[in-house]
Structures are given as C-alpha cells and as structure tokens.
PDB file of N, CA and C in Angstrom:
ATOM      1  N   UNK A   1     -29.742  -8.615 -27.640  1.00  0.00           N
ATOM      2  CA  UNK A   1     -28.685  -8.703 -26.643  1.00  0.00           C
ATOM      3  C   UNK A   1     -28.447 -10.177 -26.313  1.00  0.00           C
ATOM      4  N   UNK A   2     -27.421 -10.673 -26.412  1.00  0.00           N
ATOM      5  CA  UNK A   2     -27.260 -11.959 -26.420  1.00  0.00           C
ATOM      6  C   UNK A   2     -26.400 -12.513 -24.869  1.00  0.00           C
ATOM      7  N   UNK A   3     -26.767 -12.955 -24.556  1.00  0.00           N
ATOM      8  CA  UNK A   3     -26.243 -13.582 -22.851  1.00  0.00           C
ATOM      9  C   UNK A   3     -24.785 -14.509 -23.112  1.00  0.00           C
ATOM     10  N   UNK A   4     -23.786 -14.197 -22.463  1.00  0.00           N
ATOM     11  CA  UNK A   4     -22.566 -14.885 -22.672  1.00  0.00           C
ATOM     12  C   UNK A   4     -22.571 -15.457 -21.608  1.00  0.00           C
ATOM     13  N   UNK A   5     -22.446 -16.386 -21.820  1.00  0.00           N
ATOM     14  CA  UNK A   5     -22.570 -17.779 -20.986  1.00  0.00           C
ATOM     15  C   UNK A   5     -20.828 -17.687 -20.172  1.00  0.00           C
ATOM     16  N   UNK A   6     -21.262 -17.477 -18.978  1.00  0.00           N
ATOM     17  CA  UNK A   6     -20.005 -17.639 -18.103  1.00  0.00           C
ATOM     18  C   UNK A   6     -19.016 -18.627 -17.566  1.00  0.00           C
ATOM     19  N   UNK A   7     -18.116 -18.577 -17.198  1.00  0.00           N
ATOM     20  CA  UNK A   7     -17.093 -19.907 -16.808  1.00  0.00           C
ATOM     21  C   UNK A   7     -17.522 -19.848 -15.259  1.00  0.00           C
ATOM     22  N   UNK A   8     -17.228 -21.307 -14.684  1.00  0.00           N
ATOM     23  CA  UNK A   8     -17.699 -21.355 -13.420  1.00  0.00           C
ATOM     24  C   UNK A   8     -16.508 -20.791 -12.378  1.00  0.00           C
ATOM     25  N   UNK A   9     -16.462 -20.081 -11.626  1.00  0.00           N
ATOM     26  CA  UNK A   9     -15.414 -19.739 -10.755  1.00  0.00           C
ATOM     27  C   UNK A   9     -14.766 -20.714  -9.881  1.00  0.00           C
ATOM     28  N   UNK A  10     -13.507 -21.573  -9.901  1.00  0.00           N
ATOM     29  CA  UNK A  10     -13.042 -22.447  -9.359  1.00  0.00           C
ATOM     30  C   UNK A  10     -12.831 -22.292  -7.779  1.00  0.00           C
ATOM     31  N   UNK A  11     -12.921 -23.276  -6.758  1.00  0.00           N
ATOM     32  CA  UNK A  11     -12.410 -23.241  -5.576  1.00  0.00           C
ATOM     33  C   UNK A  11     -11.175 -23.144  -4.812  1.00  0.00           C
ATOM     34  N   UNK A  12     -10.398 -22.372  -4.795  1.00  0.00           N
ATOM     35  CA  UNK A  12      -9.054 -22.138  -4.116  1.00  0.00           C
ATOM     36  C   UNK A  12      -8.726 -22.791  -2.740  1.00  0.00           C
ATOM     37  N   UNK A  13      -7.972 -23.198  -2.645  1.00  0.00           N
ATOM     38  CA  UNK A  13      -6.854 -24.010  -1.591  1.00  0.00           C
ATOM     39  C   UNK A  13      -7.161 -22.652  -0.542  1.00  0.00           C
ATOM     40  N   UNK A  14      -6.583 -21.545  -1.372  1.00  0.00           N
ATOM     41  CA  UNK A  14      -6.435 -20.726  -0.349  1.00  0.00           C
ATOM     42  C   UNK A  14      -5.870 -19.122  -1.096  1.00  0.00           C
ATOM     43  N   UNK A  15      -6.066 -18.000  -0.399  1.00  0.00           N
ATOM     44  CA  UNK A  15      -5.860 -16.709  -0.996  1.00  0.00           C
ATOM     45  C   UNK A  15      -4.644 -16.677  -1.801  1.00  0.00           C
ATOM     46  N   UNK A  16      -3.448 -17.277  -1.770  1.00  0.00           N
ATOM     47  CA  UNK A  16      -2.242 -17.329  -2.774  1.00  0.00           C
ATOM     48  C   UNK A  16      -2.404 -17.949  -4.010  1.00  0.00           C
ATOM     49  N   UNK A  17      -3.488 -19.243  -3.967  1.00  0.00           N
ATOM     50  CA  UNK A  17      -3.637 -19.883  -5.253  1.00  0.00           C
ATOM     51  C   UNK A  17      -4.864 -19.055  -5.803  1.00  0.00           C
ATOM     52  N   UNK A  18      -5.975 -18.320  -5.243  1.00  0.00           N
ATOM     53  CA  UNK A  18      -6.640 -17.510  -5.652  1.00  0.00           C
ATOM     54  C   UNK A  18      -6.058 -16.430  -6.458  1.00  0.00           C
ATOM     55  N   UNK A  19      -5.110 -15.665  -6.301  1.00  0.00           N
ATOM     56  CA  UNK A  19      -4.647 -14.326  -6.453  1.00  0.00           C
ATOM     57  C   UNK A  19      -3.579 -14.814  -7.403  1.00  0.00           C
ATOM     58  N   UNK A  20      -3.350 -15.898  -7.842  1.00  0.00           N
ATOM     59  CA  UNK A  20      -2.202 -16.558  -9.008  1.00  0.00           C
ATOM     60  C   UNK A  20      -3.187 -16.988 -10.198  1.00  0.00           C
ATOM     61  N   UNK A  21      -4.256 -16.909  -9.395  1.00  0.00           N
ATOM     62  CA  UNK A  21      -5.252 -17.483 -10.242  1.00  0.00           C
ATOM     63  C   UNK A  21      -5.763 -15.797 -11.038  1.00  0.00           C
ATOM     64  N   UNK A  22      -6.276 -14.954 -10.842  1.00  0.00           N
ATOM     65  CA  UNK A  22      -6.767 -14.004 -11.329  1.00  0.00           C
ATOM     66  C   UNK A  22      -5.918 -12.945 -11.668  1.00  0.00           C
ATOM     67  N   UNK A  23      -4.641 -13.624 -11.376  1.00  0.00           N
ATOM     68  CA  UNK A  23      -3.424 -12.643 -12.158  1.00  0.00           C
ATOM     69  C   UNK A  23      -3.516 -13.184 -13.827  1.00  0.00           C
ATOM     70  N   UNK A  24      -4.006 -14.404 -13.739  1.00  0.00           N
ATOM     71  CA  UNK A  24      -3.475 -14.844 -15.325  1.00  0.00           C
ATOM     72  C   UNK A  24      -4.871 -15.144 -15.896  1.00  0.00           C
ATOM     73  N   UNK A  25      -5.921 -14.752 -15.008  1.00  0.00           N
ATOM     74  CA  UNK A  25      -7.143 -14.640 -15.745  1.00  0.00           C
ATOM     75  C   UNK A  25      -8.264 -13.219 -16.000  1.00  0.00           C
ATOM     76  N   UNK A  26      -9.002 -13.178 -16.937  1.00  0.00           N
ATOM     77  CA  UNK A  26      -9.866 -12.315 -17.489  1.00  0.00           C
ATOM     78  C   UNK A  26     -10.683 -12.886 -15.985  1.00  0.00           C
ATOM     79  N   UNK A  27     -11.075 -11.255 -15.486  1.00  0.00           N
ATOM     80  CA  UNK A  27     -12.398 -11.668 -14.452  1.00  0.00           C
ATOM     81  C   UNK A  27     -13.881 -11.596 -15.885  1.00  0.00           C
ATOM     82  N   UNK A  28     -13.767 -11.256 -16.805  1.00  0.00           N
ATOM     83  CA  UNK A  28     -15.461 -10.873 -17.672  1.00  0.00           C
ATOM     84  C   UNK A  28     -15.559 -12.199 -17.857  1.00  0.00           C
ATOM     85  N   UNK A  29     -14.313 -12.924 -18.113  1.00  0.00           N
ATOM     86  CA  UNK A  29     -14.998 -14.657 -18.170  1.00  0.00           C
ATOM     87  C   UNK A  29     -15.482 -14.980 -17.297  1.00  0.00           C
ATOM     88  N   UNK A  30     -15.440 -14.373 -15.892  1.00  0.00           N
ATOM     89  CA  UNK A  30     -15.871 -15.720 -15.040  1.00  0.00           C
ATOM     90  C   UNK A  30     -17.433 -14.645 -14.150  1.00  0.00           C
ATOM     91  N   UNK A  31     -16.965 -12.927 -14.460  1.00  0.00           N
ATOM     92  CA  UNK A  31     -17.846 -11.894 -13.676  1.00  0.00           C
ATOM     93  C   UNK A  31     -19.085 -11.606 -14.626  1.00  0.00           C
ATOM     94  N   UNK A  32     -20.548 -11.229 -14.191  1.00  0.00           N
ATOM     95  CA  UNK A  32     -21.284 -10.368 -15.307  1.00  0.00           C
ATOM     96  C   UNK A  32     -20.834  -9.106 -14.145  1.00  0.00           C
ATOM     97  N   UNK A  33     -20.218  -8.303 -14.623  1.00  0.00           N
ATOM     98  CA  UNK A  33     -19.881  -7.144 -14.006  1.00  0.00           C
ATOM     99  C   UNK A  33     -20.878  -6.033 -14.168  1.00  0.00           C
ATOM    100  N   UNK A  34     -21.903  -6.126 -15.595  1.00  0.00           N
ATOM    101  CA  UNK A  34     -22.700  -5.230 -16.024  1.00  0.00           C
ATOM    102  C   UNK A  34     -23.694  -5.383 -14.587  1.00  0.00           C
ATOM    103  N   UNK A  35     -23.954  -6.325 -13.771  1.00  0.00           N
ATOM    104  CA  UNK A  35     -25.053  -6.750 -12.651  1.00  0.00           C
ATOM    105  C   UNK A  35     -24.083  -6.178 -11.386  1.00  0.00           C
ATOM    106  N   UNK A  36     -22.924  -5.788 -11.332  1.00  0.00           N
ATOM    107  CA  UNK A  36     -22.350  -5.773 -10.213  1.00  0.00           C
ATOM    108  C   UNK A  36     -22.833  -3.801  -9.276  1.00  0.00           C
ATOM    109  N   UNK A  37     -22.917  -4.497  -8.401  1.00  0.00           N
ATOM    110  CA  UNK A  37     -23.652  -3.032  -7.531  1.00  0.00           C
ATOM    111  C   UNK A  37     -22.209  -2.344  -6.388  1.00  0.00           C
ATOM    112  N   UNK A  38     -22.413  -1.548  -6.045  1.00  0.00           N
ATOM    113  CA  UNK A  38     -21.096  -0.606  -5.101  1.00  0.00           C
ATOM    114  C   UNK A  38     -21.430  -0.938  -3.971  1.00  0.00           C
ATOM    115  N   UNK A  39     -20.844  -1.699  -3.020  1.00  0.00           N
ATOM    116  CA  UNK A  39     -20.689  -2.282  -2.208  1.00  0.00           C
ATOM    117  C   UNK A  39     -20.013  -1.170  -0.836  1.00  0.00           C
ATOM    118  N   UNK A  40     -20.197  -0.802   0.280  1.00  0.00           N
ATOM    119  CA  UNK A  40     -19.479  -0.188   1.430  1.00  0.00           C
ATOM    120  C   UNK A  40     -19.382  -1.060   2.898  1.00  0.00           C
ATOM    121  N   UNK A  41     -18.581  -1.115   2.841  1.00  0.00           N
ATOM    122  CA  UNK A  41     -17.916  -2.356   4.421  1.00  0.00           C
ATOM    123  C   UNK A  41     -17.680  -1.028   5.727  1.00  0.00           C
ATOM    124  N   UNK A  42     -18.356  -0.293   5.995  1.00  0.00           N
ATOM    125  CA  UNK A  42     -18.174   0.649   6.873  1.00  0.00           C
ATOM    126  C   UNK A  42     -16.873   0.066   8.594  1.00  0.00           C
ATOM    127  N   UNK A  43     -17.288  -0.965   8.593  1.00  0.00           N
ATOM    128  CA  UNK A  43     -16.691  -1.625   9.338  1.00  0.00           C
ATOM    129  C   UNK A  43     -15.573  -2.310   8.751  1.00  0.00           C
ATOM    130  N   UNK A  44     -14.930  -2.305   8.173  1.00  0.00           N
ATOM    131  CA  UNK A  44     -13.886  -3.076   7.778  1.00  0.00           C
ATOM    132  C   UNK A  44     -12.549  -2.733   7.809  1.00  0.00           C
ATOM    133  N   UNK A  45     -11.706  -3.383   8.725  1.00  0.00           N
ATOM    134  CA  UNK A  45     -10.938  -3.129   9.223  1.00  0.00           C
ATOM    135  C   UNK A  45      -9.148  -3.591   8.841  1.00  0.00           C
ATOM    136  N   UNK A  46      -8.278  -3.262   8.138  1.00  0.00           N
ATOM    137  CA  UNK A  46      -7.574  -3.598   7.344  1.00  0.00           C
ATOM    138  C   UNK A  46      -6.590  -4.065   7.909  1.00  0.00           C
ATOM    139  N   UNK A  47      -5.610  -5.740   7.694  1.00  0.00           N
ATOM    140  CA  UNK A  47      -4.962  -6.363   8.757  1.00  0.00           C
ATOM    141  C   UNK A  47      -3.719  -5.557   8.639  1.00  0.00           C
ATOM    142  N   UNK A  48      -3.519  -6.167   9.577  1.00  0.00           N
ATOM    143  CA  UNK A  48      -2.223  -5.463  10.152  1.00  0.00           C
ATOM    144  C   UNK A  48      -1.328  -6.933  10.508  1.00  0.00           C
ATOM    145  N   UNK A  49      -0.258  -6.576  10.061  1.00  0.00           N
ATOM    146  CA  UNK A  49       1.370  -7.820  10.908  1.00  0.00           C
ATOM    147  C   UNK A  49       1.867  -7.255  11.644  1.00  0.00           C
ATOM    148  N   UNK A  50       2.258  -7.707  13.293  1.00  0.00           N
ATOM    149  CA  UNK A  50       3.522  -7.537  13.962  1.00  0.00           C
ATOM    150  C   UNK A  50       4.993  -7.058  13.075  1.00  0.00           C
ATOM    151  N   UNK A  51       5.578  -6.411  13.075  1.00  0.00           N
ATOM    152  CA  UNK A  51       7.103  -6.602  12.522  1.00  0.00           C
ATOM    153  C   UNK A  51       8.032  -6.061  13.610  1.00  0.00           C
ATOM    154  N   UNK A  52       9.234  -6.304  13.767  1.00  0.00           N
ATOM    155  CA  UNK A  52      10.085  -6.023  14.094  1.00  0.00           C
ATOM    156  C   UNK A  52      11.305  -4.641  13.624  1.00  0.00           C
ATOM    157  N   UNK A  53      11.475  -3.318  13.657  1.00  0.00           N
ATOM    158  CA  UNK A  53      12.296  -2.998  13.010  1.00  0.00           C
ATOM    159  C   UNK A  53      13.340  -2.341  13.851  1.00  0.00           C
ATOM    160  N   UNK A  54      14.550  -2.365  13.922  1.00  0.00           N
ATOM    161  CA  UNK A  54      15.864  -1.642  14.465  1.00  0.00           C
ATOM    162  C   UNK A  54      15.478  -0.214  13.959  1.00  0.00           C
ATOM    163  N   UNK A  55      15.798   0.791  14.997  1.00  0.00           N
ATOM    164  CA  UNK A  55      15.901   2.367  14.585  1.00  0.00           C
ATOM    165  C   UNK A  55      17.031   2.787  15.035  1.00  0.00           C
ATOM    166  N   UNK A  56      17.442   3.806  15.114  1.00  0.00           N
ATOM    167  CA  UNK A  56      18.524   4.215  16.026  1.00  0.00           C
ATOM    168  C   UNK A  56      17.430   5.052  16.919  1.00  0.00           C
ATOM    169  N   UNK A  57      17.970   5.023  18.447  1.00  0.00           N
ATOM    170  CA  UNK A  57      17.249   5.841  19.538  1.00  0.00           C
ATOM    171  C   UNK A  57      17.369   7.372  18.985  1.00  0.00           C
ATOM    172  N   UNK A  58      18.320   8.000  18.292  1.00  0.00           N
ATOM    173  CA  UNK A  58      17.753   9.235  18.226  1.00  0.00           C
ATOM    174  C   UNK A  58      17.115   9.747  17.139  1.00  0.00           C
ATOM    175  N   UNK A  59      16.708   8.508  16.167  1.00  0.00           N
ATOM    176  CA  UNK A  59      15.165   8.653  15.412  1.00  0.00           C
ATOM    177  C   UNK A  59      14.081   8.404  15.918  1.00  0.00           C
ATOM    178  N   UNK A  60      14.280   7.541  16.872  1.00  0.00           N
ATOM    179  CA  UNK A  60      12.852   7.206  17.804  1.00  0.00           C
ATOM    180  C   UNK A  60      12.335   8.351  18.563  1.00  0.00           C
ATOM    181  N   UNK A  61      13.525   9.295  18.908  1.00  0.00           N
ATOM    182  CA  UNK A  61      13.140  10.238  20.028  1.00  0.00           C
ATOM    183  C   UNK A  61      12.374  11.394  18.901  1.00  0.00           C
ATOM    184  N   UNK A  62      13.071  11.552  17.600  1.00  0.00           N
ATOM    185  CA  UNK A  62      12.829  12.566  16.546  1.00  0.00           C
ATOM    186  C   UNK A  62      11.178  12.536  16.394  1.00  0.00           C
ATOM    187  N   UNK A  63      11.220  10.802  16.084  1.00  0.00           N
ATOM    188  CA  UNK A  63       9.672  10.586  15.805  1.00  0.00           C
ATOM    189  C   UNK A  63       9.127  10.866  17.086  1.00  0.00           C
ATOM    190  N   UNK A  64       8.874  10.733  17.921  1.00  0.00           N
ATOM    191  CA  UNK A  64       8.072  11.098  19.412  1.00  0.00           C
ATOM    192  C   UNK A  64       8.055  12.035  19.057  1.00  0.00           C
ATOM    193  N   UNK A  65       9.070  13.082  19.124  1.00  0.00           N
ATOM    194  CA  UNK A  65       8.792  14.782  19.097  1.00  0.00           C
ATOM    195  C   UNK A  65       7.792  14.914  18.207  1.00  0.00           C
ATOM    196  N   UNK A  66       8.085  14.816  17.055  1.00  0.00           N
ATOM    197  CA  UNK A  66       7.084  15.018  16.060  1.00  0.00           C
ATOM    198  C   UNK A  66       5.333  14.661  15.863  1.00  0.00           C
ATOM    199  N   UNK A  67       5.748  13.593  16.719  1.00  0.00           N
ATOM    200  CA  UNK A  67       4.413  13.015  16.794  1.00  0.00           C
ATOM    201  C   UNK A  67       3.770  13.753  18.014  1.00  0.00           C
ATOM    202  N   UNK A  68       4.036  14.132  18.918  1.00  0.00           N
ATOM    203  CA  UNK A  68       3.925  14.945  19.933  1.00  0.00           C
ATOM    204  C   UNK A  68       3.197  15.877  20.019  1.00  0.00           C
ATOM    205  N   UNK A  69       3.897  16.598  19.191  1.00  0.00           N
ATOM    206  CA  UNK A  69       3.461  18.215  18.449  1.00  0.00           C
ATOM    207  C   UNK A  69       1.941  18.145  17.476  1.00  0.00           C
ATOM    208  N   UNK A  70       2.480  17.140  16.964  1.00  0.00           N
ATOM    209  CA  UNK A  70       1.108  16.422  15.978  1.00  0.00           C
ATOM    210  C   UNK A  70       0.260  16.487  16.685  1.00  0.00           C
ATOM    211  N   UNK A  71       0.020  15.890  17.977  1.00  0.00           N
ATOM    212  CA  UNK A  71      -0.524  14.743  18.882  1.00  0.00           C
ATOM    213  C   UNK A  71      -1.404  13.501  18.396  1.00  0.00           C
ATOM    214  N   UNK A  72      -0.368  13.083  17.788  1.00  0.00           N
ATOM    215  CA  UNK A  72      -0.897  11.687  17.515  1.00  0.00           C
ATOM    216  C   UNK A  72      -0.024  10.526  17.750  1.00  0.00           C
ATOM    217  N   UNK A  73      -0.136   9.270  18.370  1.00  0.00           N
ATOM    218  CA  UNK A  73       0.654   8.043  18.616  1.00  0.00           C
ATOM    219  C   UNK A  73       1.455   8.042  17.712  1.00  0.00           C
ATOM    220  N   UNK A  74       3.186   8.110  18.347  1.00  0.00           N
ATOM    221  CA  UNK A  74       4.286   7.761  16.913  1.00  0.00           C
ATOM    222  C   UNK A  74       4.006   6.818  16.246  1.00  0.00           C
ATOM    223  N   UNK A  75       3.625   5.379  16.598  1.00  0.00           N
ATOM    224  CA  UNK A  75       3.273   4.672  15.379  1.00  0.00           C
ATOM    225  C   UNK A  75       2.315   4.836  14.365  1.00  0.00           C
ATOM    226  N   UNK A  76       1.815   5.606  14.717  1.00  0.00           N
ATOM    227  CA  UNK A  76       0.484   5.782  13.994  1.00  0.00           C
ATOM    228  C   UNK A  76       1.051   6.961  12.756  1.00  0.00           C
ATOM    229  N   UNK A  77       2.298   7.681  13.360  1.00  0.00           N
ATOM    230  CA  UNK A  77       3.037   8.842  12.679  1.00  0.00           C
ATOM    231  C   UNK A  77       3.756   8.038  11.424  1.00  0.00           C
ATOM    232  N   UNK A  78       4.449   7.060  11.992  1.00  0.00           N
ATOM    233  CA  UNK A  78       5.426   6.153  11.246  1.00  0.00           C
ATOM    234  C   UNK A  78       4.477   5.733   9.917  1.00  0.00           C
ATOM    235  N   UNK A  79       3.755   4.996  10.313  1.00  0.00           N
ATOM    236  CA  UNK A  79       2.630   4.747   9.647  1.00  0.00           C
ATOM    237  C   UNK A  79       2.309   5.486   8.208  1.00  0.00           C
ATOM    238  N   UNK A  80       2.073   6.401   8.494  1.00  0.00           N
ATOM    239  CA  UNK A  80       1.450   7.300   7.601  1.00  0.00           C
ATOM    240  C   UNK A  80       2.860   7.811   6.703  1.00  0.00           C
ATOM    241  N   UNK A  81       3.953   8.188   7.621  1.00  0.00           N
ATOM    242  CA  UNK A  81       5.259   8.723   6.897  1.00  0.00           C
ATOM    243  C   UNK A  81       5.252   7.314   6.023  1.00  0.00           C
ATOM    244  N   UNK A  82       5.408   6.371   6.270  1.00  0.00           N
ATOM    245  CA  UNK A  82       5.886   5.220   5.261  1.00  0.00           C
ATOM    246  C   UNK A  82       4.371   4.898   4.389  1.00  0.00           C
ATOM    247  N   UNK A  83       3.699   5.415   4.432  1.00  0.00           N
ATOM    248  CA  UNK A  83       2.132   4.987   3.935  1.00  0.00           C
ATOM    249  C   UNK A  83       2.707   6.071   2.101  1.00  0.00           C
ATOM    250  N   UNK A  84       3.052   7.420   2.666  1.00  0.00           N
ATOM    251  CA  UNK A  84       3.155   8.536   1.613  1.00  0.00           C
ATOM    252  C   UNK A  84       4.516   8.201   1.117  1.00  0.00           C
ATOM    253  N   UNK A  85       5.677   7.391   2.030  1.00  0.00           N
ATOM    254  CA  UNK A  85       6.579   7.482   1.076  1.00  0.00           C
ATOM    255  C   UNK A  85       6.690   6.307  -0.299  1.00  0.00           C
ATOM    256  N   UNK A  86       6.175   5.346   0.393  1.00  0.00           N
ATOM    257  CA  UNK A  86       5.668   4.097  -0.884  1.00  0.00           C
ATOM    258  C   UNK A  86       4.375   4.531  -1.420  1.00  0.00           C
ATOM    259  N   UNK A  87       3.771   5.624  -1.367  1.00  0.00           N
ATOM    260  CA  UNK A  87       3.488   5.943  -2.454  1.00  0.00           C
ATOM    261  C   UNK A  87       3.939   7.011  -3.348  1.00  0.00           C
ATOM    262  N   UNK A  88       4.570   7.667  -3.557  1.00  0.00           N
ATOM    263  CA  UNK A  88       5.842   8.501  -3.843  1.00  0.00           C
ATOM    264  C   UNK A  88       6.246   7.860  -5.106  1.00  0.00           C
ATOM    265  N   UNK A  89       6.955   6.640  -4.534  1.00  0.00           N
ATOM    266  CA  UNK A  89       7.895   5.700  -5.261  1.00  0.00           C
ATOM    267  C   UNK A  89       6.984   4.919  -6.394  1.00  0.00           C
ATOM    268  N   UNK A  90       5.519   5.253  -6.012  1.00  0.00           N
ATOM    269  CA  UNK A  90       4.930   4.387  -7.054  1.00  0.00           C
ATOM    270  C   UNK A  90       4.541   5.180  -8.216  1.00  0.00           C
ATOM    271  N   UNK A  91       4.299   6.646  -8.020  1.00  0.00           N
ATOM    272  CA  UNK A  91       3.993   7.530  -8.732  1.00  0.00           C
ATOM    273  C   UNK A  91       5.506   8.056  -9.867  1.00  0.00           C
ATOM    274  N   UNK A  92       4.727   8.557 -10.672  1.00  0.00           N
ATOM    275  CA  UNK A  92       5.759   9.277 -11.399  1.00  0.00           C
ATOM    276  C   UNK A  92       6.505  10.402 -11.626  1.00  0.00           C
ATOM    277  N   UNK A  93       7.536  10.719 -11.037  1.00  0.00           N
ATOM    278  CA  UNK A  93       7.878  12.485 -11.062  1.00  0.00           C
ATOM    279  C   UNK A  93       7.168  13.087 -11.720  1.00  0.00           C
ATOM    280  N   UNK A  94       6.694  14.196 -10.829  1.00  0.00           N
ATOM    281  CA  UNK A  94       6.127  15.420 -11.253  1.00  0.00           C
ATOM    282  C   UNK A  94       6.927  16.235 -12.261  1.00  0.00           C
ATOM    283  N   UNK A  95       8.334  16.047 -12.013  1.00  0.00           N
ATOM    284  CA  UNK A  95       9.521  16.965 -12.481  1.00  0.00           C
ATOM    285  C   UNK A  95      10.613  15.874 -12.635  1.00  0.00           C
ATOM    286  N   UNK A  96      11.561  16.472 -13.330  1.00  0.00           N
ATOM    287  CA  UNK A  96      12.562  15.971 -13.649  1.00  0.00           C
ATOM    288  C   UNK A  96      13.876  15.530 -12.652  1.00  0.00           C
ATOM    289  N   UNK A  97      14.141  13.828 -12.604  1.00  0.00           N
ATOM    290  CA  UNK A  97      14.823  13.770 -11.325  1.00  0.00           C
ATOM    291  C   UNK A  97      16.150  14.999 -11.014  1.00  0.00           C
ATOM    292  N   UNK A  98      16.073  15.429 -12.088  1.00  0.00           N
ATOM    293  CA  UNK A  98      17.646  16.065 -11.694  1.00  0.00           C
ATOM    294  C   UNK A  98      17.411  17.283 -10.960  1.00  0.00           C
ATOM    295  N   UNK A  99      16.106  17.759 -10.721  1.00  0.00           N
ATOM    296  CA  UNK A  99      15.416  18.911 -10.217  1.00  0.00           C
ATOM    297  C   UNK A  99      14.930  18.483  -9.445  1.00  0.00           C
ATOM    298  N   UNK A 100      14.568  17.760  -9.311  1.00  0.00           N
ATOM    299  CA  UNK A 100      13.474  16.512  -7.840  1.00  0.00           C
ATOM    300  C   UNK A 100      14.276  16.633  -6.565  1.00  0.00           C
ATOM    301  N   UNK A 101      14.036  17.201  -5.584  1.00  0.00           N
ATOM    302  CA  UNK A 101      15.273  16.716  -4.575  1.00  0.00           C
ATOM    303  C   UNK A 101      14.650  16.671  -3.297  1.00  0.00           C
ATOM    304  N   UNK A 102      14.671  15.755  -2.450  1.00  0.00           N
ATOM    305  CA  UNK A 102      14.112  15.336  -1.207  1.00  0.00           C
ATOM    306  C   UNK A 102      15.022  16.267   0.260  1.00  0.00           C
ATOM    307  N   UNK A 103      13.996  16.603   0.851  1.00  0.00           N
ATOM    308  CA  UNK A 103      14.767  17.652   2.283  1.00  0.00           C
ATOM    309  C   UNK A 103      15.378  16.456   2.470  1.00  0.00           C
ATOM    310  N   UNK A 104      16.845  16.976   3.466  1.00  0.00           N
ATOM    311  CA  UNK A 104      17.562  15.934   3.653  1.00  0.00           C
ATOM    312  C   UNK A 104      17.623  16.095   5.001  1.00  0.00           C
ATOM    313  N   UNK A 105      17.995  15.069   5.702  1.00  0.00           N
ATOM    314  CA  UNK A 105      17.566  14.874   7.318  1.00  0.00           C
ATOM    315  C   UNK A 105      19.059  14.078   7.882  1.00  0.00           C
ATOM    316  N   UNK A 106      18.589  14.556   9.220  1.00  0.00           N
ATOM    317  CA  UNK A 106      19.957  13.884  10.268  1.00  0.00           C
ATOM    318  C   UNK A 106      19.976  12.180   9.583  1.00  0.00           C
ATOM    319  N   UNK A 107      18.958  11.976   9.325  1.00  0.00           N
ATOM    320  CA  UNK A 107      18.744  10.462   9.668  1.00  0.00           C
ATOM    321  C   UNK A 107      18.888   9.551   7.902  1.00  0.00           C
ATOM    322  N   UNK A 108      19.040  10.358   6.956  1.00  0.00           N
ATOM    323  CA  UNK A 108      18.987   9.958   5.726  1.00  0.00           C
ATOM    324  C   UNK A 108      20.533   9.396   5.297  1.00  0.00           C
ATOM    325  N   UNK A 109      20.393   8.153   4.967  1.00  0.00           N
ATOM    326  CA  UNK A 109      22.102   7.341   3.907  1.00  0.00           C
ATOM    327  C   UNK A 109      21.713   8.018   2.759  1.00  0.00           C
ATOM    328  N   UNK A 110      23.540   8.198   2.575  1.00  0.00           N
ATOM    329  CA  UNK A 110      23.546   8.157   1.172  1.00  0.00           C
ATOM    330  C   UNK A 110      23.452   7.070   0.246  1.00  0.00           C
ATOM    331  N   UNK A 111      22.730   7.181  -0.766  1.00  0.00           N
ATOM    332  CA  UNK A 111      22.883   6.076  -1.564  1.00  0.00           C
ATOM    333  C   UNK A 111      23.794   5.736  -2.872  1.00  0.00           C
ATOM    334  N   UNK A 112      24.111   4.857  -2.935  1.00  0.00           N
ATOM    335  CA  UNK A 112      25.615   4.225  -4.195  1.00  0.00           C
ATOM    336  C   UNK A 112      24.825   4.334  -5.618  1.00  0.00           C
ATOM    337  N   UNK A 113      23.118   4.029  -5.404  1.00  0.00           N
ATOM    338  CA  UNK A 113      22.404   3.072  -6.525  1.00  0.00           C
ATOM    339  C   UNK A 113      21.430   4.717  -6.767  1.00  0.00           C
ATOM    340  N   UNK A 114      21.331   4.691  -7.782  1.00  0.00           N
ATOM    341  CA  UNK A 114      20.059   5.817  -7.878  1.00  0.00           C
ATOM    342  C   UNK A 114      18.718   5.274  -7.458  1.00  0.00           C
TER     343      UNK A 114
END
C-alpha cells in the first residue's frame, strides 16, 4: 500500500475565495478521506439573513390561517412552504410535465415562460 503524498491545503482570505477554490479542485489531493470519521454538531445552528419581502395582506392573512390550524408560527410555515418548493424545482418530474399540474390558488400568476 503505498502513501500518496498530499498537497498542502492553502489559506483563504475568506469563505468566497475558499468555495472558488474547491469548486475547481479535487478534495483527494489535498483530503486522506480513507482516515476521515462521521462527525455530529448536535448543536449547530444554521444562519439565517434578515430579508425583506412585499406580500399582498390577503396572503398574509391566508398564511396565518393556515399556520394557525397547523399551530405553528407563520414564518416558520413560510419557511418550510418555500424550503419544499425549491426543492421541487431541483428534483426531477416524477411524471411528465404535461400531466404534472400544481393545485392552483387565489394567490398564483400566470406565467408567459414555462
């Protein structure tokens, strides 16, 4: 078994030049991954940004209701609705779009673009 001599892992400015960095690199050059153990952060707590978004008030009231009934904090509702719908979009039809069809709601545009 012969030991492959590793590359040294460079120092980053900062998480953007890091993550530009290991987009265009092999981690086995720089990882022995065969030594790497499963790691659990029980505590770890995933950031969050402020944002700003416009609704119309009688989606805001829709979401309350809903969340209501749930009983869970509307943002926390929002949350999760936009958590499942980007992932949706990342996945691949189950079925064929022309058969695919989303419930349609007070609150849904039509769209020009498929």
């Amino acid at each position: 078994m012969s030991l492959k001599r590793l590359k040294p892992i460079p120092h980053f400015a900062n998480e953007d030049a890091e993550r530009k960095f290991w987009d265009t690199h092999d981690s086995t050059e720089y990882v022995d991954w065969s030594r790497a153990r499963r790691v659990i952060f029980p505590n770890l707590k995933s950031s969050t940004r402020t944002i700003s978004v416009r609704l119309p008030k009688s989606m805001i009231v829709a979401l309350k209701s809903l969340a209501n009934r749930k009983d869970v904090p509307y943002q926390s509702l929002l949350k999760v609705y936009l958590a499942d719908r980007i992932a949706s979009e990342y996945r691949l039809p189950a079925e064929p779009a022309a058969t695919a069809r989303e419930p349609s709601t007070p609150y849904r545009r039509s769209r020009s673009h498929p």
